[in-house]
N, C-alpha and C. Protein backbone atom coordinates (compact mmCIF):
# COMPACT_ATOMS: atom_id res chain seq x y z
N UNK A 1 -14.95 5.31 38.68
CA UNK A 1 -15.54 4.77 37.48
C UNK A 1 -15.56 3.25 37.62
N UNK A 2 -16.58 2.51 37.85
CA UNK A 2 -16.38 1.43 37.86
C UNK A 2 -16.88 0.35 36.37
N UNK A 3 -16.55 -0.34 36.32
CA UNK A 3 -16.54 -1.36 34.76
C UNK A 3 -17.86 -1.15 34.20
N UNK A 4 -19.47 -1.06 35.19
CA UNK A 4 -20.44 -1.35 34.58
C UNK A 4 -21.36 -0.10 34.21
N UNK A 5 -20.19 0.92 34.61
CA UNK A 5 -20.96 2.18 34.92
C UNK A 5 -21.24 2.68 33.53
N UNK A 6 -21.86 3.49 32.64
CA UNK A 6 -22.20 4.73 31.76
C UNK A 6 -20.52 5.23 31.32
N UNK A 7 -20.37 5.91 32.30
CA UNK A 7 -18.90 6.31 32.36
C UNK A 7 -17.51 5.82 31.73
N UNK A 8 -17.73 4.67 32.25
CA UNK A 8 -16.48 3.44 31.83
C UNK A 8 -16.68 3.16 30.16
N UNK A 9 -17.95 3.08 29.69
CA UNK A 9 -18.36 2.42 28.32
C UNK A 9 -17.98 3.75 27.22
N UNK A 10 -18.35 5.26 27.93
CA UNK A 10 -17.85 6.39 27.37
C UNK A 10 -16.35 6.53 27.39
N UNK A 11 -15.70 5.76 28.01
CA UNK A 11 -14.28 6.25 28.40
C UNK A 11 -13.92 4.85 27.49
N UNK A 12 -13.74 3.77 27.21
CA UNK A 12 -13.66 2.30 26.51
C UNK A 12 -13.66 2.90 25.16
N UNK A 13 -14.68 3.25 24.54
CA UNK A 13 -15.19 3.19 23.01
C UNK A 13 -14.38 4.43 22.77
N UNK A 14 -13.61 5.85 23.33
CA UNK A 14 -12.60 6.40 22.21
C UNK A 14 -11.07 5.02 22.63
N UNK A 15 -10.90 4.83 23.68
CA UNK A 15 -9.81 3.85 23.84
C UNK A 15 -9.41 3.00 23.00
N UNK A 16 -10.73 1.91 22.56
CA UNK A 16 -10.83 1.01 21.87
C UNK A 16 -10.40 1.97 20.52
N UNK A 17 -11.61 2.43 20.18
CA UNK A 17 -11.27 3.63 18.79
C UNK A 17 -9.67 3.75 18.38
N UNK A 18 -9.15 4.84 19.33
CA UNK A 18 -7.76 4.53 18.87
C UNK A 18 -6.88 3.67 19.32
N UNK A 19 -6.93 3.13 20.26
CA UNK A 19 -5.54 2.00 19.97
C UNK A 19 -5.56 1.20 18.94
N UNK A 20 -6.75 0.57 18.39
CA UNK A 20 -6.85 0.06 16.81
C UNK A 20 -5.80 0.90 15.72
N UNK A 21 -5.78 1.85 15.97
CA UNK A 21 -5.13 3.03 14.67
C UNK A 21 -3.84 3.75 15.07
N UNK A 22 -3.36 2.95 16.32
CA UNK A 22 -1.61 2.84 16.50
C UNK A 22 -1.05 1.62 15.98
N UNK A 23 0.17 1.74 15.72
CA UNK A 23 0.95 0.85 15.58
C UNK A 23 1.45 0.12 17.27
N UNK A 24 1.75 -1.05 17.31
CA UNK A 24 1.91 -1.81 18.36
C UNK A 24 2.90 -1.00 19.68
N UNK A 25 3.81 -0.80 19.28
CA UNK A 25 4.75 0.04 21.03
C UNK A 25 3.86 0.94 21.25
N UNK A 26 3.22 1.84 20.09
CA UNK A 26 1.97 2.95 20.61
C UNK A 26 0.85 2.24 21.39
N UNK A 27 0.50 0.91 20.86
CA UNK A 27 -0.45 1.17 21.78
C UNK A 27 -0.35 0.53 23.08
N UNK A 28 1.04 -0.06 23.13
CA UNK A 28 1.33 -0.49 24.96
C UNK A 28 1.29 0.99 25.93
N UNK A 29 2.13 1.80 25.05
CA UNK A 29 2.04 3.10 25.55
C UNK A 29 0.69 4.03 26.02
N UNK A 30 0.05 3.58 25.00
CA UNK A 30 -1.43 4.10 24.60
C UNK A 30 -2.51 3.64 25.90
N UNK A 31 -2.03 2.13 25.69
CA UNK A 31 -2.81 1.47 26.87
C UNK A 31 -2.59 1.77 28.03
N UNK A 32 -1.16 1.68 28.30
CA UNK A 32 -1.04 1.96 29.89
C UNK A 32 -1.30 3.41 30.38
N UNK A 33 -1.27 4.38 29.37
CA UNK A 33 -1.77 5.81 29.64
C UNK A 33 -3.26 5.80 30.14
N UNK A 34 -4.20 5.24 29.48
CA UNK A 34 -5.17 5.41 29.41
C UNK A 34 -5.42 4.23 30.86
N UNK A 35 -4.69 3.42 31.22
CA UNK A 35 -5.05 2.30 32.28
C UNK A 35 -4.88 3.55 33.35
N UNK A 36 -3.54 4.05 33.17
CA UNK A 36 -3.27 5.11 34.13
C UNK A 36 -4.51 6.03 35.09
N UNK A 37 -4.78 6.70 33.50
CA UNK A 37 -6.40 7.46 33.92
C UNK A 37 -7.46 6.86 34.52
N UNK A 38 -7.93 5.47 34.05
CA UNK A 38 -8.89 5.04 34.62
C UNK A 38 -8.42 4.60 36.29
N UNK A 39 -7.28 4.42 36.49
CA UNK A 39 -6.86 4.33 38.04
C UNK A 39 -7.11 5.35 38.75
N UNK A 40 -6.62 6.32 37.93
CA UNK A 40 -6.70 7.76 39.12
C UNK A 40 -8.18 8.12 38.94
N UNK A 41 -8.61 7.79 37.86
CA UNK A 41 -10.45 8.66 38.07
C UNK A 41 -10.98 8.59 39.81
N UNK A 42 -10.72 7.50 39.98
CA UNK A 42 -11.54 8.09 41.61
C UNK A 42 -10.40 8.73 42.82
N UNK A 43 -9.44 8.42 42.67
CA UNK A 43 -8.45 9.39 43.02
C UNK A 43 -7.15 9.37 42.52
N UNK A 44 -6.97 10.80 42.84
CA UNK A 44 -5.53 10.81 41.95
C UNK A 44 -4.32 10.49 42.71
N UNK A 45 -4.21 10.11 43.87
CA UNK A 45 -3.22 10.14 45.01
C UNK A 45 -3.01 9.00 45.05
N UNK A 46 -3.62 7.85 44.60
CA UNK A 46 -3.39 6.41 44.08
C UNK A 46 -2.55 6.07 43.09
N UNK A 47 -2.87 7.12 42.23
CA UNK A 47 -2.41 7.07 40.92
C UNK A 47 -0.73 6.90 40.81
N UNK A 48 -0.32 8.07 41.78
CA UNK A 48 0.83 8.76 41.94
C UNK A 48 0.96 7.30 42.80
N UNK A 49 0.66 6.22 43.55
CA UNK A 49 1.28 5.31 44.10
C UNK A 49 1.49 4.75 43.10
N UNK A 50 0.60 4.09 42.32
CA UNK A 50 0.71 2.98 40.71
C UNK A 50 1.63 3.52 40.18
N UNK A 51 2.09 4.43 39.68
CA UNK A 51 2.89 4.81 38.79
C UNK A 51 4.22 5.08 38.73
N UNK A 52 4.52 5.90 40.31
CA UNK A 52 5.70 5.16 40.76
C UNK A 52 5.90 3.58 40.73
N UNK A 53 5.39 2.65 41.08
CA UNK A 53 5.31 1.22 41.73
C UNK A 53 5.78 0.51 40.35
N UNK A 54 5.15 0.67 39.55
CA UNK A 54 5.28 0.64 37.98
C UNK A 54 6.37 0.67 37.42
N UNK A 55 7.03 2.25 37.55
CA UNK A 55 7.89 2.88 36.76
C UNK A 55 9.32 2.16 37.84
N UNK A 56 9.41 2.25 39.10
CA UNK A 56 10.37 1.36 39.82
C UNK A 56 10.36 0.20 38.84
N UNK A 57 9.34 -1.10 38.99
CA UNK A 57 9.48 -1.90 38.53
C UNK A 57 10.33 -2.41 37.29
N UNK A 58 9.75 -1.50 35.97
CA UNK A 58 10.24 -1.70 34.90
C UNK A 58 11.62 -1.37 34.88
N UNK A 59 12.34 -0.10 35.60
CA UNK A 59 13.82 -0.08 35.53
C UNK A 59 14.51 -1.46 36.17
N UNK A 60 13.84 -1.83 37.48
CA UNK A 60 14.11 -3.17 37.77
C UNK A 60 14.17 -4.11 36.61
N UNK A 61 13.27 -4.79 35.83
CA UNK A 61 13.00 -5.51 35.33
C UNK A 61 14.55 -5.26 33.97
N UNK A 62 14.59 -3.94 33.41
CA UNK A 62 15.83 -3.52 32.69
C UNK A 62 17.21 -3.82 33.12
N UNK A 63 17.09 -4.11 34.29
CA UNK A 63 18.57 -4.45 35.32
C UNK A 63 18.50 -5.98 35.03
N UNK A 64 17.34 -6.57 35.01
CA UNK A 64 16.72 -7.98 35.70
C UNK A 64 17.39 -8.75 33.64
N UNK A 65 16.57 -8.23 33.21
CA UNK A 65 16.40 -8.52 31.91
C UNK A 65 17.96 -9.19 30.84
N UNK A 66 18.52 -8.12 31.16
CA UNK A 66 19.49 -8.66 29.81
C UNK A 66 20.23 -10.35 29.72
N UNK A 67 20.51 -10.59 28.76
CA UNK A 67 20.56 -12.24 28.69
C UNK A 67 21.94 -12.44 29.00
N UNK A 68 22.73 -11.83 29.83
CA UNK A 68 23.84 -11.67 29.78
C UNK A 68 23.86 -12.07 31.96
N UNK A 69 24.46 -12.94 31.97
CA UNK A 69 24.38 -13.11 33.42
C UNK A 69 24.96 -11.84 34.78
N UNK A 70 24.42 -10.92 34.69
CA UNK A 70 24.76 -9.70 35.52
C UNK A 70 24.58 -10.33 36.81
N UNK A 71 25.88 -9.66 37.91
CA UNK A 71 26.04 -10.00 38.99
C UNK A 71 24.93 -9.69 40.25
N UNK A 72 23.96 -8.62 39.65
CA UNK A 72 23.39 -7.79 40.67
C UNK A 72 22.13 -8.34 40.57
N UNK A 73 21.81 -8.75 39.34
CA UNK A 73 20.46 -9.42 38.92
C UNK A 73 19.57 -9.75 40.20
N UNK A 74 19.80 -10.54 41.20
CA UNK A 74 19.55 -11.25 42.51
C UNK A 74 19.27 -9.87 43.52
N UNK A 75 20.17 -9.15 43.81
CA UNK A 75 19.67 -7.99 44.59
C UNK A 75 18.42 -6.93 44.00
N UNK A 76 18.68 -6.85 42.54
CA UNK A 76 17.45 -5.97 41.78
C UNK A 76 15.82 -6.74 41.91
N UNK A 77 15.83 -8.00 42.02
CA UNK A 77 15.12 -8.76 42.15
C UNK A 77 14.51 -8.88 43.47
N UNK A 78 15.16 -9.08 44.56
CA UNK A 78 15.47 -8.74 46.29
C UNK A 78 14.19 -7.73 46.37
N UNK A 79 15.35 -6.33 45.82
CA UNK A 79 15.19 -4.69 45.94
C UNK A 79 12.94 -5.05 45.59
N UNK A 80 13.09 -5.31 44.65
CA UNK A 80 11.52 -5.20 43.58
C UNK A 80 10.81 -6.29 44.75
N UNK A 81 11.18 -7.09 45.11
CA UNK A 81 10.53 -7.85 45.99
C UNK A 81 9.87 -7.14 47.27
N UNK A 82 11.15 -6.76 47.99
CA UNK A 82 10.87 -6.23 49.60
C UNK A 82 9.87 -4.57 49.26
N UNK A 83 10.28 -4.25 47.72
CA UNK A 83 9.53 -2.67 47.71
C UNK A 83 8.08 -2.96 47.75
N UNK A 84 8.02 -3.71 46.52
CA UNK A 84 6.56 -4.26 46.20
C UNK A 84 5.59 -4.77 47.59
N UNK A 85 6.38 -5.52 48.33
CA UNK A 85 5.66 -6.44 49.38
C UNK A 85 5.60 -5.13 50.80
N UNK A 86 6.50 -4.19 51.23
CA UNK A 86 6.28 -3.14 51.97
C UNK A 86 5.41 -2.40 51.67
N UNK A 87 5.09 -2.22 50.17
CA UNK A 87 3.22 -1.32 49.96
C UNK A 87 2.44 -2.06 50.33
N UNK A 88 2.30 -3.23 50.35
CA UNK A 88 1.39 -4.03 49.99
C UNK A 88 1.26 -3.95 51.72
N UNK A 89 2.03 -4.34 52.46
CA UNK A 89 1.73 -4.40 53.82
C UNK A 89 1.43 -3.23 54.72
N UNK A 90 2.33 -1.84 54.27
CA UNK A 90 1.69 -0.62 54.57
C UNK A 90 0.30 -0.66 54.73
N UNK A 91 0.02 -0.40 53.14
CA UNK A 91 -1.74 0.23 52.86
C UNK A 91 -2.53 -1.65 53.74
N UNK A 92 -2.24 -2.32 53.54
CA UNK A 92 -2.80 -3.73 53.48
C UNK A 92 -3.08 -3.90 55.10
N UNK A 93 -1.88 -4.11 55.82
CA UNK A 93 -2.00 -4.62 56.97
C UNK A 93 -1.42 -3.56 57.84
N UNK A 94 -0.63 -3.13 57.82
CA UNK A 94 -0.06 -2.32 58.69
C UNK A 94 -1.20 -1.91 60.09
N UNK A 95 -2.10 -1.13 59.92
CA UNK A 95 -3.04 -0.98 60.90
C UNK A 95 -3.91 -2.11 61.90
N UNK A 96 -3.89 -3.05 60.61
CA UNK A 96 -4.64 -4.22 61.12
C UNK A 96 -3.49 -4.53 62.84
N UNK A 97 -1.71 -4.80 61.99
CA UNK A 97 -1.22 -5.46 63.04
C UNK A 97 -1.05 -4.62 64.09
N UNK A 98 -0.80 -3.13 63.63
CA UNK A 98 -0.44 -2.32 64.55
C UNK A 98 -1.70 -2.29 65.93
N UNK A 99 -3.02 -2.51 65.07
CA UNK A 99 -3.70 -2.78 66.30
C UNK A 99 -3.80 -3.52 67.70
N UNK A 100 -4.01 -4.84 66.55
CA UNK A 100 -3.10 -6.06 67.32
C UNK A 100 -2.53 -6.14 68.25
N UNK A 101 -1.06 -5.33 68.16
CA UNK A 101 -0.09 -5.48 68.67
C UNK A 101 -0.58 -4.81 70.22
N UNK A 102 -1.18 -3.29 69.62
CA UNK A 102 -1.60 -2.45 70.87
C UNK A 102 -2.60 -3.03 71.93
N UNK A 103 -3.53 -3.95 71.48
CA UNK A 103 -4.30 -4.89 72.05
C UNK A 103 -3.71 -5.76 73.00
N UNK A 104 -2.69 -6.17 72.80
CA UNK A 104 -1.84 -7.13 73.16
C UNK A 104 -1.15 -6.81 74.20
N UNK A 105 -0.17 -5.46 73.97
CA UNK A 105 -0.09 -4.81 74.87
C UNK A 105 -0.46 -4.26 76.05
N UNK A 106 -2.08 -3.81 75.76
CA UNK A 106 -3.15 -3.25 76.95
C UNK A 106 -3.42 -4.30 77.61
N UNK A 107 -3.61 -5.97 76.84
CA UNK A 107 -3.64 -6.90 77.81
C UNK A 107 -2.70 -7.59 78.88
N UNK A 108 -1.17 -7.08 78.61
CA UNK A 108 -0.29 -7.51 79.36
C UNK A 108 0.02 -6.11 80.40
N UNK A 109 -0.86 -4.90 80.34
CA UNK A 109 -1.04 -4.08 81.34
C UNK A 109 -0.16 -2.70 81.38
N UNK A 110 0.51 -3.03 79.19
CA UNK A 110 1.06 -1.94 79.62
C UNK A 110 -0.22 -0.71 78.29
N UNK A 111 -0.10 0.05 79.20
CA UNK A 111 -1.05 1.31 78.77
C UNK A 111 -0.62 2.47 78.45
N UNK A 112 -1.03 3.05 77.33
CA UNK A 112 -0.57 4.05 76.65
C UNK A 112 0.72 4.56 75.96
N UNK A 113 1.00 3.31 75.28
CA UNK A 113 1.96 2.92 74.49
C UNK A 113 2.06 3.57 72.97
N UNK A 114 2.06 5.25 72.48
CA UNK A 114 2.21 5.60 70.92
C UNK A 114 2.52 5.21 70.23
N UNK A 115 1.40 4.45 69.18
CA UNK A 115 1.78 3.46 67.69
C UNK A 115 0.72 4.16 67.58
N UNK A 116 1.67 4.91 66.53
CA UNK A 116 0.46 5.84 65.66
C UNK A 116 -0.75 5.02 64.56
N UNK A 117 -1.46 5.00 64.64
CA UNK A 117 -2.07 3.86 62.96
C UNK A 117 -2.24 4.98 62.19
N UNK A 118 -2.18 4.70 60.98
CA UNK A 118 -2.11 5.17 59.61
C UNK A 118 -3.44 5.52 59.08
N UNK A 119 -4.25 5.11 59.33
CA UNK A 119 -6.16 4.82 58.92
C UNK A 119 -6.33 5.77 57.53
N UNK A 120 -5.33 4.76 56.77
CA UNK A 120 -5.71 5.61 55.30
C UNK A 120 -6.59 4.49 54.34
N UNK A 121 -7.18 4.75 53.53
CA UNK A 121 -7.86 4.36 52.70
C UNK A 121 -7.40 3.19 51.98
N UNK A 122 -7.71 2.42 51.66
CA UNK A 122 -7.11 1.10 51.47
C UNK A 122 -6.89 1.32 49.16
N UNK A 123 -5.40 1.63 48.44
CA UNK A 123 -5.95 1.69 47.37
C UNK A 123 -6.51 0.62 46.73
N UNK A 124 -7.36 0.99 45.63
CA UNK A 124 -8.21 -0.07 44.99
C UNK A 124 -6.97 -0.84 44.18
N UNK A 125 -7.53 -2.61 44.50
CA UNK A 125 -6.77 -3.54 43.46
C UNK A 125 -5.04 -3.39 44.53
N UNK A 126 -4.74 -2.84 45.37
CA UNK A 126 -3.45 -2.99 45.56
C UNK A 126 -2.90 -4.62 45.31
N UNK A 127 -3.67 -5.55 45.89
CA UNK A 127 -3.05 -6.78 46.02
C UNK A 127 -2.82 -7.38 43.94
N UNK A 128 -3.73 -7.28 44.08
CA UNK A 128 -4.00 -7.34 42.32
C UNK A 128 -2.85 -6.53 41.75
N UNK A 129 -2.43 -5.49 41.46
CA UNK A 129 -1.26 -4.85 40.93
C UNK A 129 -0.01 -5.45 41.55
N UNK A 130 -0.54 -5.45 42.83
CA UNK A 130 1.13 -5.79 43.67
C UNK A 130 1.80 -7.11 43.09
N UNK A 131 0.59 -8.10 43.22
CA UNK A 131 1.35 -9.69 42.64
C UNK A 131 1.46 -9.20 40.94
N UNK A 132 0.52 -8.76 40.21
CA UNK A 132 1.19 -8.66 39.13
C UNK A 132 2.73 -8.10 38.87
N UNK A 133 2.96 -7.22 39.73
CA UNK A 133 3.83 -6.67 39.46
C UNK A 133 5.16 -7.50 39.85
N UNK A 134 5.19 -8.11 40.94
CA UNK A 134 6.21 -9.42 41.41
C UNK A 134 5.83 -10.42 40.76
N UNK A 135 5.05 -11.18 39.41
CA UNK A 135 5.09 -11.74 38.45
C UNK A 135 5.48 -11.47 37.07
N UNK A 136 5.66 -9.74 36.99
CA UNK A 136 6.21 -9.18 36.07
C UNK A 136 7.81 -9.29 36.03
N UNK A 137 8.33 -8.83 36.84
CA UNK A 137 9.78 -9.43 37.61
C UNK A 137 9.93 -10.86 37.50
């Protein structure tokens, strides 16, 4: 579903409709449900990445949060860092370097070296969610 499509404007106008006619925690709830859906509409196997990625986060952020100087604060922060930035380089680069690397290799003569590449689909917006999400933290 993309923003300019038919689709999107049918899926917007009940959204809009009711989150007007929740009260406010409903409609963060409301919203991110419905953000949810419009992620997975073109696949759902994305979805299930966002939502984990998400739901990590915010318990992070609950560790991160209280005004009370907790000792661990710094590692929960760490933890949300290195998770966030390992998707991001998985789906992101991973293949790119793994190529690379194998290139590199064949040129210094050694041949037939197994680095499997991954050649999965790149999800939509990863970089976009990812920094939001290490600005949410």
């Amino acid at each position: 579903m993309l923003f300019d499509s038919p689709a999107f404007f049918l899926f917007l106008i009940p959204v809009v409709f009711f989150y007007w006619r929740l009260n406010h925690r409903a409609q963060n709830v409301f919203l991110l449900l419905a953000s949810y859906f419009f992620y997975g509409w073109w696949d759902w196997r994305f979805l299930l990445l966002m939502i984990g990625s998400t739901m990590v986060d915010f318990l992070v952020a609950q560790h991160i949060a209280p005004p009370v100087q907790h000792p661990h604060r710094r590692k929960w922060f760490l933890f949300s860092l290195v998770l966030n930035f390992t998707i991001l380089g998985i789906f992101k680069y991973f293949d790119f370097f793994a190529g690379s690397f194998l290139g590199m290799l064949n040129n210094l003569g050694l041949h037939n070296i197994p680095l499997p590449l991954i050649r999965i689909i790149l999800p939509p917006g990863i970089s976009f969610y990812t920094f939001q999400e290490v600005a949410y933290i």
